[in-house]
C-alpha atoms as a PDB file:
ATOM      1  CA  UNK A   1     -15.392   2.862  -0.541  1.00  0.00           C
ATOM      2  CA  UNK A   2     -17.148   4.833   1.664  1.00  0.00           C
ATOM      3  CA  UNK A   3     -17.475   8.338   2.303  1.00  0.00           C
ATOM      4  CA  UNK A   4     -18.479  10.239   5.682  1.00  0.00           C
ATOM      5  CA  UNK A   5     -21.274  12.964   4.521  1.00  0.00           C
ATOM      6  CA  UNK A   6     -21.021  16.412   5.467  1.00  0.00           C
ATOM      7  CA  UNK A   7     -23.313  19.374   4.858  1.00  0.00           C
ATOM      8  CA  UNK A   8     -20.646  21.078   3.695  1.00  0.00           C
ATOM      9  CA  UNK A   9     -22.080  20.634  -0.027  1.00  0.00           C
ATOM     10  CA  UNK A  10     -18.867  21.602  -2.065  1.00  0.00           C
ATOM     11  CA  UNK A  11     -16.352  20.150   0.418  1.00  0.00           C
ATOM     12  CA  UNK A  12     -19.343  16.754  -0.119  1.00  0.00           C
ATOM     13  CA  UNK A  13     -18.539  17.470  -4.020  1.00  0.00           C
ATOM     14  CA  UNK A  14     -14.499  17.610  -3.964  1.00  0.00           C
ATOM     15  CA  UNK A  15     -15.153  14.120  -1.547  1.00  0.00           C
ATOM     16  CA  UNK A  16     -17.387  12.709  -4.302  1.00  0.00           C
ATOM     17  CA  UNK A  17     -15.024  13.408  -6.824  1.00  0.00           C
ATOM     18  CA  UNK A  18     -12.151  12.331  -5.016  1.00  0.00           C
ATOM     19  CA  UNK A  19     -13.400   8.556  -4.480  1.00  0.00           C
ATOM     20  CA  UNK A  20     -15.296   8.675  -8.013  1.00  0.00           C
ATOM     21  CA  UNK A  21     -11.852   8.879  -9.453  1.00  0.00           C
ATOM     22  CA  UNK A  22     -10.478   6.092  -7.173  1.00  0.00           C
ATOM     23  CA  UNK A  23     -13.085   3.893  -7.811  1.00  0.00           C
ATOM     24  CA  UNK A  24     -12.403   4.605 -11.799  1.00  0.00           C
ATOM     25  CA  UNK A  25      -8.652   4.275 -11.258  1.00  0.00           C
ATOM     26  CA  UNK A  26      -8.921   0.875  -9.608  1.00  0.00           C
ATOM     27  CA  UNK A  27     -11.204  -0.498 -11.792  1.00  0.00           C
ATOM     28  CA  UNK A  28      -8.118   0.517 -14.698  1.00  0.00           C
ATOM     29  CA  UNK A  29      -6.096  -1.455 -12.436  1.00  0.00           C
ATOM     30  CA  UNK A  30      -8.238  -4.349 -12.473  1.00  0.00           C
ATOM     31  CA  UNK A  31      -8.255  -4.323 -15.906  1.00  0.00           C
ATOM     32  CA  UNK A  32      -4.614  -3.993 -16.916  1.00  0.00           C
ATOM     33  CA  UNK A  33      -2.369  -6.144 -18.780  1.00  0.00           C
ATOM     34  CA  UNK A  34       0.505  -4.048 -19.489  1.00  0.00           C
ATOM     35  CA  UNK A  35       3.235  -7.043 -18.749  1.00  0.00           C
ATOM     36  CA  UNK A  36       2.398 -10.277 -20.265  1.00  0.00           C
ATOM     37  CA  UNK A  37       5.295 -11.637 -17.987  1.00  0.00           C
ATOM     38  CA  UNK A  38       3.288 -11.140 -14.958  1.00  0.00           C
ATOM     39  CA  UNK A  39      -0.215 -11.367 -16.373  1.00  0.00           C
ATOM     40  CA  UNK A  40       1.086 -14.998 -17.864  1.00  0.00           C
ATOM     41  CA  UNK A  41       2.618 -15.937 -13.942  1.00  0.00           C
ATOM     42  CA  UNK A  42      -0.858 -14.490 -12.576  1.00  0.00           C
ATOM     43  CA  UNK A  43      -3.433 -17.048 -14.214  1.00  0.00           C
ATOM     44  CA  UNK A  44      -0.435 -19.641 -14.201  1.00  0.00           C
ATOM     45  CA  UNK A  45      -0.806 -19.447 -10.065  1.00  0.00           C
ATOM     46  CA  UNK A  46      -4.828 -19.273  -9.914  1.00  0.00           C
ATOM     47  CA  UNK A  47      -4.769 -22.258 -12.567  1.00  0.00           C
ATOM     48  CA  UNK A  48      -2.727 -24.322 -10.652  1.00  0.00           C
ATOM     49  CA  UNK A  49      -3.457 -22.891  -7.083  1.00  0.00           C
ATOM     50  CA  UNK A  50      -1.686 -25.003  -4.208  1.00  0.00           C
ATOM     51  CA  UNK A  51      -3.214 -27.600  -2.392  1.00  0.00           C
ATOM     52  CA  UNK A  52      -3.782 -25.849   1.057  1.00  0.00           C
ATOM     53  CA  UNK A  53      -6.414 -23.533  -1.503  1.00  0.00           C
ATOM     54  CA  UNK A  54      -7.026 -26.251  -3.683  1.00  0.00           C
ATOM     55  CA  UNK A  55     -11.348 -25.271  -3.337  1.00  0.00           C
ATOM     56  CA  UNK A  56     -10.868 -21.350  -3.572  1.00  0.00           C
ATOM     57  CA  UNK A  57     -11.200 -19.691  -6.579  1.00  0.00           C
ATOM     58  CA  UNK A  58      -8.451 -17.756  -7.461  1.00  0.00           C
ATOM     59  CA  UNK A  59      -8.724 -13.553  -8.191  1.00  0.00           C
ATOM     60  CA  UNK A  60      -5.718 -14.132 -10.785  1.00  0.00           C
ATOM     61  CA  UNK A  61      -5.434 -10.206 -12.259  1.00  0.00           C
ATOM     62  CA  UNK A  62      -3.991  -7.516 -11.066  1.00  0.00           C
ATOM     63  CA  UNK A  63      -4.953  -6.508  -7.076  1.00  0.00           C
ATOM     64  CA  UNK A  64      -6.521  -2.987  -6.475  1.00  0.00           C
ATOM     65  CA  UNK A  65      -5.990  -0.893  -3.770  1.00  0.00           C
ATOM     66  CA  UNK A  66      -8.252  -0.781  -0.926  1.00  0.00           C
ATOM     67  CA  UNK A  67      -9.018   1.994   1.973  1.00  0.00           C
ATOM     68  CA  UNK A  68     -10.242   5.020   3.183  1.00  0.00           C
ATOM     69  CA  UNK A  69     -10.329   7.835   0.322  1.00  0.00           C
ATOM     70  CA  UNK A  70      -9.742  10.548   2.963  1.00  0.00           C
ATOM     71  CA  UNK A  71      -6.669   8.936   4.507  1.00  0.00           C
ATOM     72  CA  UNK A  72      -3.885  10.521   5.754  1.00  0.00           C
ATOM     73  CA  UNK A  73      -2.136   7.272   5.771  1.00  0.00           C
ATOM     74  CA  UNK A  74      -0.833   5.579   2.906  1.00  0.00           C
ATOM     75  CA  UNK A  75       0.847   2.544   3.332  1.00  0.00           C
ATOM     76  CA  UNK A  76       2.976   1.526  -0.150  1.00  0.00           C
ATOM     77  CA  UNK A  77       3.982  -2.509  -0.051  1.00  0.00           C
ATOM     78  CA  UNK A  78       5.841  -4.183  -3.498  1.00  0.00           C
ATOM     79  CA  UNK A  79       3.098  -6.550  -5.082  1.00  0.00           C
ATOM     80  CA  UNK A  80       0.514  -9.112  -4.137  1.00  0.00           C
ATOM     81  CA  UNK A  81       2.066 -12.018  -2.922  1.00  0.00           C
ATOM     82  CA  UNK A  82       0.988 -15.233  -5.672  1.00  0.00           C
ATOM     83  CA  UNK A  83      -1.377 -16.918  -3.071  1.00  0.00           C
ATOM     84  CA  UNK A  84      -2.600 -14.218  -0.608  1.00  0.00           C
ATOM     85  CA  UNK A  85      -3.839 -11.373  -2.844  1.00  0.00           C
ATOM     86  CA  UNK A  86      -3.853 -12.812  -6.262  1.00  0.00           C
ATOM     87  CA  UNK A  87      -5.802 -15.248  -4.394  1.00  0.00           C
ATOM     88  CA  UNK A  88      -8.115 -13.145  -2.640  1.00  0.00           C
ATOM     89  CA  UNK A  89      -8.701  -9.958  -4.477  1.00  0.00           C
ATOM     90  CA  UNK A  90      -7.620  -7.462  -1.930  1.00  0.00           C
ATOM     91  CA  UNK A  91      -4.510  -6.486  -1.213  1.00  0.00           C
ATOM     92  CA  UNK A  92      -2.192  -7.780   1.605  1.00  0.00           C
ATOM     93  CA  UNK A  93      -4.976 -10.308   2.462  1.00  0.00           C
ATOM     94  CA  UNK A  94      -4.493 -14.117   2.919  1.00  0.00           C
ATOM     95  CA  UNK A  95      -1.329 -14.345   4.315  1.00  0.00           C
ATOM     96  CA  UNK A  96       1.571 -14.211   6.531  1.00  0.00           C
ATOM     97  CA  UNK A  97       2.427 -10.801   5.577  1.00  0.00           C
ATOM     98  CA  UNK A  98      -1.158  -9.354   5.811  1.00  0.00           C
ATOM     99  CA  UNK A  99      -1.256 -11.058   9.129  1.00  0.00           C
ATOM    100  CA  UNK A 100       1.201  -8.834  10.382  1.00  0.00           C
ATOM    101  CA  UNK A 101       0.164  -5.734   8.519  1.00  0.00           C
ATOM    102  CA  UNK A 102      -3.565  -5.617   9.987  1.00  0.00           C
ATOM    103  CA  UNK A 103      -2.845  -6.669  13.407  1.00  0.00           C
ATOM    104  CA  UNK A 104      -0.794  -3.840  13.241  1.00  0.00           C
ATOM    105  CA  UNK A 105      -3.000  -1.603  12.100  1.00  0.00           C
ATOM    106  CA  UNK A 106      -5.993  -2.366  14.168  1.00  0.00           C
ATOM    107  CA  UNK A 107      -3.788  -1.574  17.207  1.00  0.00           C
ATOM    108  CA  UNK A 108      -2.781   1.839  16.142  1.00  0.00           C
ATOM    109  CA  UNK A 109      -6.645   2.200  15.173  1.00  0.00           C
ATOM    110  CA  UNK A 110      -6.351   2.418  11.239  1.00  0.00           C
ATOM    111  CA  UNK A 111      -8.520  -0.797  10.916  1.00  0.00           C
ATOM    112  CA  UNK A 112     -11.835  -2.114  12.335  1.00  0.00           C
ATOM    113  CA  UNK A 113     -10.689  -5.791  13.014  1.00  0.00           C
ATOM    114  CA  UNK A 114      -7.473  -7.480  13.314  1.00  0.00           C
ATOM    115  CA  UNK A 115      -7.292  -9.626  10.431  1.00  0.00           C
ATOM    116  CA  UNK A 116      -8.475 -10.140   6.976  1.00  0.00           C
ATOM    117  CA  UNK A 117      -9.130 -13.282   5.047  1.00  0.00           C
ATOM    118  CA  UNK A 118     -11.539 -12.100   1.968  1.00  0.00           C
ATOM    119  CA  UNK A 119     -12.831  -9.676   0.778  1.00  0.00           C
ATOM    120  CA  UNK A 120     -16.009  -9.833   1.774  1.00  0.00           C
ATOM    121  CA  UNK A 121     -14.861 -10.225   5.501  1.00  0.00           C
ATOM    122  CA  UNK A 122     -16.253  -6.592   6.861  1.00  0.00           C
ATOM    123  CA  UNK A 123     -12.650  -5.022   7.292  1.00  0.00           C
ATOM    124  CA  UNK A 124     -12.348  -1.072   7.032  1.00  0.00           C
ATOM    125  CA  UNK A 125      -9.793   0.718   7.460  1.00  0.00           C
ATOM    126  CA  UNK A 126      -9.819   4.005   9.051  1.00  0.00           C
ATOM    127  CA  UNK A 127      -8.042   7.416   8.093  1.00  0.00           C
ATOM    128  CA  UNK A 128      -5.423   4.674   5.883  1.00  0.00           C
ATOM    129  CA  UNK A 129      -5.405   3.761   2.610  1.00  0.00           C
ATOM    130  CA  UNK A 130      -2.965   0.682   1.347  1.00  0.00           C
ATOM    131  CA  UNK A 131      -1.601   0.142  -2.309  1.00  0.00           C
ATOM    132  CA  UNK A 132       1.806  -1.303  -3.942  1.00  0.00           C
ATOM    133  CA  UNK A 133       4.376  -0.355  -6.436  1.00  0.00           C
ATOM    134  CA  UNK A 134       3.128  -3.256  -8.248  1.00  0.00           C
ATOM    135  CA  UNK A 135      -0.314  -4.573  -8.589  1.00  0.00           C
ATOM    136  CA  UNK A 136       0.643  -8.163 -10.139  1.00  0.00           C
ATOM    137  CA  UNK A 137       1.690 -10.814  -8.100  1.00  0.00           C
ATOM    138  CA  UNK A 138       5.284 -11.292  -9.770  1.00  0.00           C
ATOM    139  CA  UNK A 139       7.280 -14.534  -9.895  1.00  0.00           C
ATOM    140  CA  UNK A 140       9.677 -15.309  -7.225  1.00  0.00           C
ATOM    141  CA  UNK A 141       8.603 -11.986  -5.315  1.00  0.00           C
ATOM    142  CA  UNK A 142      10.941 -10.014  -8.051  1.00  0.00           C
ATOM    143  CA  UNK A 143       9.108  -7.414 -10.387  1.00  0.00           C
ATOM    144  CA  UNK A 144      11.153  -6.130 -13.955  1.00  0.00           C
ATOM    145  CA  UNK A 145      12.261  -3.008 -13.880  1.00  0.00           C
ATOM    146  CA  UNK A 146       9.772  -2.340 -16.699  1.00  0.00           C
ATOM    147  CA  UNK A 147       7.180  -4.122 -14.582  1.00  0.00           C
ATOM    148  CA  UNK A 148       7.933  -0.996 -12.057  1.00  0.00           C
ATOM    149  CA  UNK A 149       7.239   1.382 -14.590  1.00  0.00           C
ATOM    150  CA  UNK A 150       4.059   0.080 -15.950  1.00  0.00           C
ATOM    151  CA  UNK A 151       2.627   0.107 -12.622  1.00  0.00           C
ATOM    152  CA  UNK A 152       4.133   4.022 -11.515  1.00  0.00           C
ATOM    153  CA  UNK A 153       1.150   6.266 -13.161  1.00  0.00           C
ATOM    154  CA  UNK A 154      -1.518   4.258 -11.038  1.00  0.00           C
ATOM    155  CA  UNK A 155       0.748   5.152  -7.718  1.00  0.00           C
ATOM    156  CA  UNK A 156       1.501   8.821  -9.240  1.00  0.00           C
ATOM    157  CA  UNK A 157      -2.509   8.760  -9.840  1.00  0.00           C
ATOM    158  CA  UNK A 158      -3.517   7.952  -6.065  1.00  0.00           C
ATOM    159  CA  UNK A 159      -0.893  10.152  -4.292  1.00  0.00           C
ATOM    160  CA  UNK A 160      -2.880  13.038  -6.342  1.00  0.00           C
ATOM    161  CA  UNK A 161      -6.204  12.135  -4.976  1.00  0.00           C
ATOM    162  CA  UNK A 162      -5.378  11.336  -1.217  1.00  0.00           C
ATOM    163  CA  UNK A 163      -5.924  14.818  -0.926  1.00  0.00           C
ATOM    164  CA  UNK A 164      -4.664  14.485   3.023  1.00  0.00           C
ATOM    165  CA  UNK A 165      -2.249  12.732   2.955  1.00  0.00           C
ATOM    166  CA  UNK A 166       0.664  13.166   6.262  1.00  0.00           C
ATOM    167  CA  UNK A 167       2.381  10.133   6.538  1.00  0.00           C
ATOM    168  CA  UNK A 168       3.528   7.523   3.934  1.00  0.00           C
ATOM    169  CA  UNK A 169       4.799   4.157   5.366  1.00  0.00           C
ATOM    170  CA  UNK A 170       6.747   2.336   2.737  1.00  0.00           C
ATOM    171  CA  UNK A 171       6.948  -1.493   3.311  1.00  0.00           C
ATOM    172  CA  UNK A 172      10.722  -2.482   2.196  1.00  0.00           C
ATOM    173  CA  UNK A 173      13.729  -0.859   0.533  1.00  0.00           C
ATOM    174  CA  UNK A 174      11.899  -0.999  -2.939  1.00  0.00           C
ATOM    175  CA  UNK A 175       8.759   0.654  -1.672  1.00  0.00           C
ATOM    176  CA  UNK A 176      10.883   3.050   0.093  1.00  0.00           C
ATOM    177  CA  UNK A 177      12.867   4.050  -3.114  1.00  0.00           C
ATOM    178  CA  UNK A 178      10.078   4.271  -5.424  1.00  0.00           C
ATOM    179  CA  UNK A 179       8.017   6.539  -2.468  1.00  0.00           C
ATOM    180  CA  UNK A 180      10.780   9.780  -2.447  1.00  0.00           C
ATOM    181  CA  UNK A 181      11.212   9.021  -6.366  1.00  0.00           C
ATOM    182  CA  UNK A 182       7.810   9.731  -6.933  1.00  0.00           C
ATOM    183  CA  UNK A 183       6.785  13.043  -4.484  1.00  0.00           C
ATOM    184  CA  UNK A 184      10.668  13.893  -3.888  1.00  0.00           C
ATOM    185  CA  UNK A 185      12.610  14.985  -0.896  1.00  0.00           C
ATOM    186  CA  UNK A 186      11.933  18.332   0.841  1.00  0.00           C
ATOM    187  CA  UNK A 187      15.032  20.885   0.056  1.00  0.00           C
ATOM    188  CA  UNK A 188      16.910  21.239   2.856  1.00  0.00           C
ATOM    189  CA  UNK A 189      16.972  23.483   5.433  1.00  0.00           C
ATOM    190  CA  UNK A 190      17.965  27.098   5.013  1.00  0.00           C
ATOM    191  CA  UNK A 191      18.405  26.346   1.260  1.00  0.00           C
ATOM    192  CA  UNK A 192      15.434  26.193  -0.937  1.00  0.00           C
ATOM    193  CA  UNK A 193      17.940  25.242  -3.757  1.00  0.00           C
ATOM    194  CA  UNK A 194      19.660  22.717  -2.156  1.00  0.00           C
ATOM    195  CA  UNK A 195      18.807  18.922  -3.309  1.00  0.00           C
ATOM    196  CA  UNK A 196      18.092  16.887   0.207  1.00  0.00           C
ATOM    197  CA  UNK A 197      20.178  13.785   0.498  1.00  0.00           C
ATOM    198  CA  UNK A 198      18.239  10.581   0.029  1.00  0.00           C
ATOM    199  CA  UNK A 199      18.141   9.017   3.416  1.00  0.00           C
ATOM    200  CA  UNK A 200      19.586   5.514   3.934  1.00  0.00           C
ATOM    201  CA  UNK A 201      16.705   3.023   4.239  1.00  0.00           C
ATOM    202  CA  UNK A 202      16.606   1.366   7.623  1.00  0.00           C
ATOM    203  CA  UNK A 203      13.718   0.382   9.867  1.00  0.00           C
ATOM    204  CA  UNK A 204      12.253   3.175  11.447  1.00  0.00           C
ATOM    205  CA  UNK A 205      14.092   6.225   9.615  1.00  0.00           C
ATOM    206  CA  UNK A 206      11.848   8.977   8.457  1.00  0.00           C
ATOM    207  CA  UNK A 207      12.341  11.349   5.458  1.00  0.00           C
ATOM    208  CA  UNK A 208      10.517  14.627   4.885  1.00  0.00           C
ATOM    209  CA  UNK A 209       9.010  14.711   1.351  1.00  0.00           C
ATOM    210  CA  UNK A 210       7.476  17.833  -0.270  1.00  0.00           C
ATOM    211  CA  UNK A 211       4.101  18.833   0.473  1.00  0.00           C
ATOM    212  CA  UNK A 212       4.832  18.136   4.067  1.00  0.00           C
ATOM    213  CA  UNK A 213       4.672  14.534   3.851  1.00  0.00           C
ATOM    214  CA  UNK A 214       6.525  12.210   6.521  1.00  0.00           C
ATOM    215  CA  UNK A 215       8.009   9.134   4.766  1.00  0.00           C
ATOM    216  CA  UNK A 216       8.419   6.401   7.509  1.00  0.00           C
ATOM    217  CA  UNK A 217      10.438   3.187   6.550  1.00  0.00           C
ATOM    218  CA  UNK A 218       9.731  -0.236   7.681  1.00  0.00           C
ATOM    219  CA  UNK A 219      10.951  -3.485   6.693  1.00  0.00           C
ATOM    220  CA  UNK A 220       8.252  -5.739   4.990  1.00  0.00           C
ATOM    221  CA  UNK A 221       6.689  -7.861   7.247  1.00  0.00           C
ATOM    222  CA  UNK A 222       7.524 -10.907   5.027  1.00  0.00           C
ATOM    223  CA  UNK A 223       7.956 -14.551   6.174  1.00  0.00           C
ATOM    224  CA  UNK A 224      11.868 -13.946   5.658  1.00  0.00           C
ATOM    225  CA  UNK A 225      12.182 -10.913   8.046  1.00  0.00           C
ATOM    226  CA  UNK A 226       9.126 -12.267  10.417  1.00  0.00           C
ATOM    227  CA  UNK A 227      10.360 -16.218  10.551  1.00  0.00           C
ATOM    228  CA  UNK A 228      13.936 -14.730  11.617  1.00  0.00           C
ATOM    229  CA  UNK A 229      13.516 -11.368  14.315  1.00  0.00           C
ATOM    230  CA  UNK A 230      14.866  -8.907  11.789  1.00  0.00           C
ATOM    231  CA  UNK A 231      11.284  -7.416  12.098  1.00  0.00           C
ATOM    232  CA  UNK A 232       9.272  -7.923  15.622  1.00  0.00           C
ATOM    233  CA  UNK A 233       5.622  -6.726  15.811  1.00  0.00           C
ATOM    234  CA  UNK A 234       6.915  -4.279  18.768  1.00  0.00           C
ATOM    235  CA  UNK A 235       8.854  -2.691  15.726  1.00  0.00           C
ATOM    236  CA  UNK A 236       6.113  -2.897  13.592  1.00  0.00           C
ATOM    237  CA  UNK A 237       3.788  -1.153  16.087  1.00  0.00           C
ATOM    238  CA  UNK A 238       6.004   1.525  16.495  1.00  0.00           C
ATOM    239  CA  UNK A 239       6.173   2.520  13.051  1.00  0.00           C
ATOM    240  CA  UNK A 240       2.154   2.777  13.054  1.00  0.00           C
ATOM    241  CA  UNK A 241       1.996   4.575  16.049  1.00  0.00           C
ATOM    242  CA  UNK A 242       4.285   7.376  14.936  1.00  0.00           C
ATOM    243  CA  UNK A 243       2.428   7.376  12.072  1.00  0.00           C
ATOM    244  CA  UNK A 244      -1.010   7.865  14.285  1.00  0.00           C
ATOM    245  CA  UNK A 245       1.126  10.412  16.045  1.00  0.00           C
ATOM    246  CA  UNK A 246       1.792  12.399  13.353  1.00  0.00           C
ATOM    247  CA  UNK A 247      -1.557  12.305  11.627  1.00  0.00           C
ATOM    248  CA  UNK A 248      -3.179  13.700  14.904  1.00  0.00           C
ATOM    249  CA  UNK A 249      -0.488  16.417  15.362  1.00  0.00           C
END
């Protein structure tokens, strides 16, 4: 990951830390093996592969997160998708979906180029950082329950060290959920007691979240919502660019 250097020296320390403990977290991530459900379905898929990636060798563990470690952006998806990321090693690349995701983003300026095949394919992404609820590609797109909660302390662990985070866009109902369980709904208005009601998730709706944090919904731009209109990349691009709105505010 890299850093922009400042002369600042302990602002340049706190920075240092921040992605030293990133790196260190992913690397846990890489390394985990928590569900033997998903870890078995994981090597099952890069074993097997499909024909159309019949000569690529396979990532087949669990997919880190990837991004800027001063982001104000944090976009949460549900899990690497069998042959894109568990296929590629970075998350949300080598498909449909990621298709969708970093055109998007390279239009509201959060990424250098519009598309990402590999790793090693010179993407970076700008002021936004991207992880899931789960980092396992899971069978049939479904995670366990358990599965969920294996995965929460890395999630709970990079909220803490975005340091700047504004804006979380959550990719799907499940992403959405997970987001306000984890940092938790402002109190309403006029009430510091009062418990905010949990917003309905629907495309576009935003939620306040403590700390000052904007939750922004969007439905995920999977094959099943791209393939049939119920998400457009006009409606994708809006989401980001309220996002870029509110991170420059």
């Amino acid at each position: 990951m890299e850093v922009t250097t400042n002369t600042d020296m302990p602002q340049t320390k706190q920075r240092s830390s921040s992605v030293d403990s990133l790196t260190r977290l992913q690397a846990e991530m890489i390394a985990c093996s928590r569900c033997p459900r998903l870890v078995a379905w994981r090597e099952q898929v890069a074993a097997e592969k499909v024909r159309r990636f019949a000569g690529d060798d396979y990532w087949g563990r669990p997919v880190p997160s990837f991004g800027d470690p001063r982001a104000r952006l944090l976009v949460v998806g549900l899990a690497p998708a069998a042959h894109g990321g568990n296929r590629t090693g970075r998350i949300f690349t080598g498909d449909r979906s990621g298709d969708w995701l970093y055109r998007a983003l390279h239009r509201a300026g959060f990424a250098n180029q519009p598309t990402s095949v590999h790793r090693g394919d010179g993407l970076k992404l700008r002021d936004c950082y991207i992880t899931a609820v789960i980092h396992c590609a899971p069978p049939a797109n479904k995670p366990l329950r358990e599965e969920i909660e294996n995965c929460r302390p890395f999630l709970i662990s990079e909220i803490e060290l975005l340091s700047r985070l504004r804006v979380v866009v959550a990719l799907g109902r499940l992403a959405f959920d997970a987001t306000i369980g984890l940092i938790g709904l402002e109190a309403a208005a006029g009430n510091n007691a009062a418990r905010a009601r949990k917003p309905d998730f629907a495309h576009g709706c935003e939620a306040q979240l403590r700390g000052g944090i904007t939750l922004i919904a969007s439905f995920h731009p999977s094959q099943q919502n791209t393939f049939t209109g119920r998400l457009t990349e006009p409606m994708l691009d809006r989401v980001f660019a309220r996002a870029r709105e509110i991170v420059t505010s």
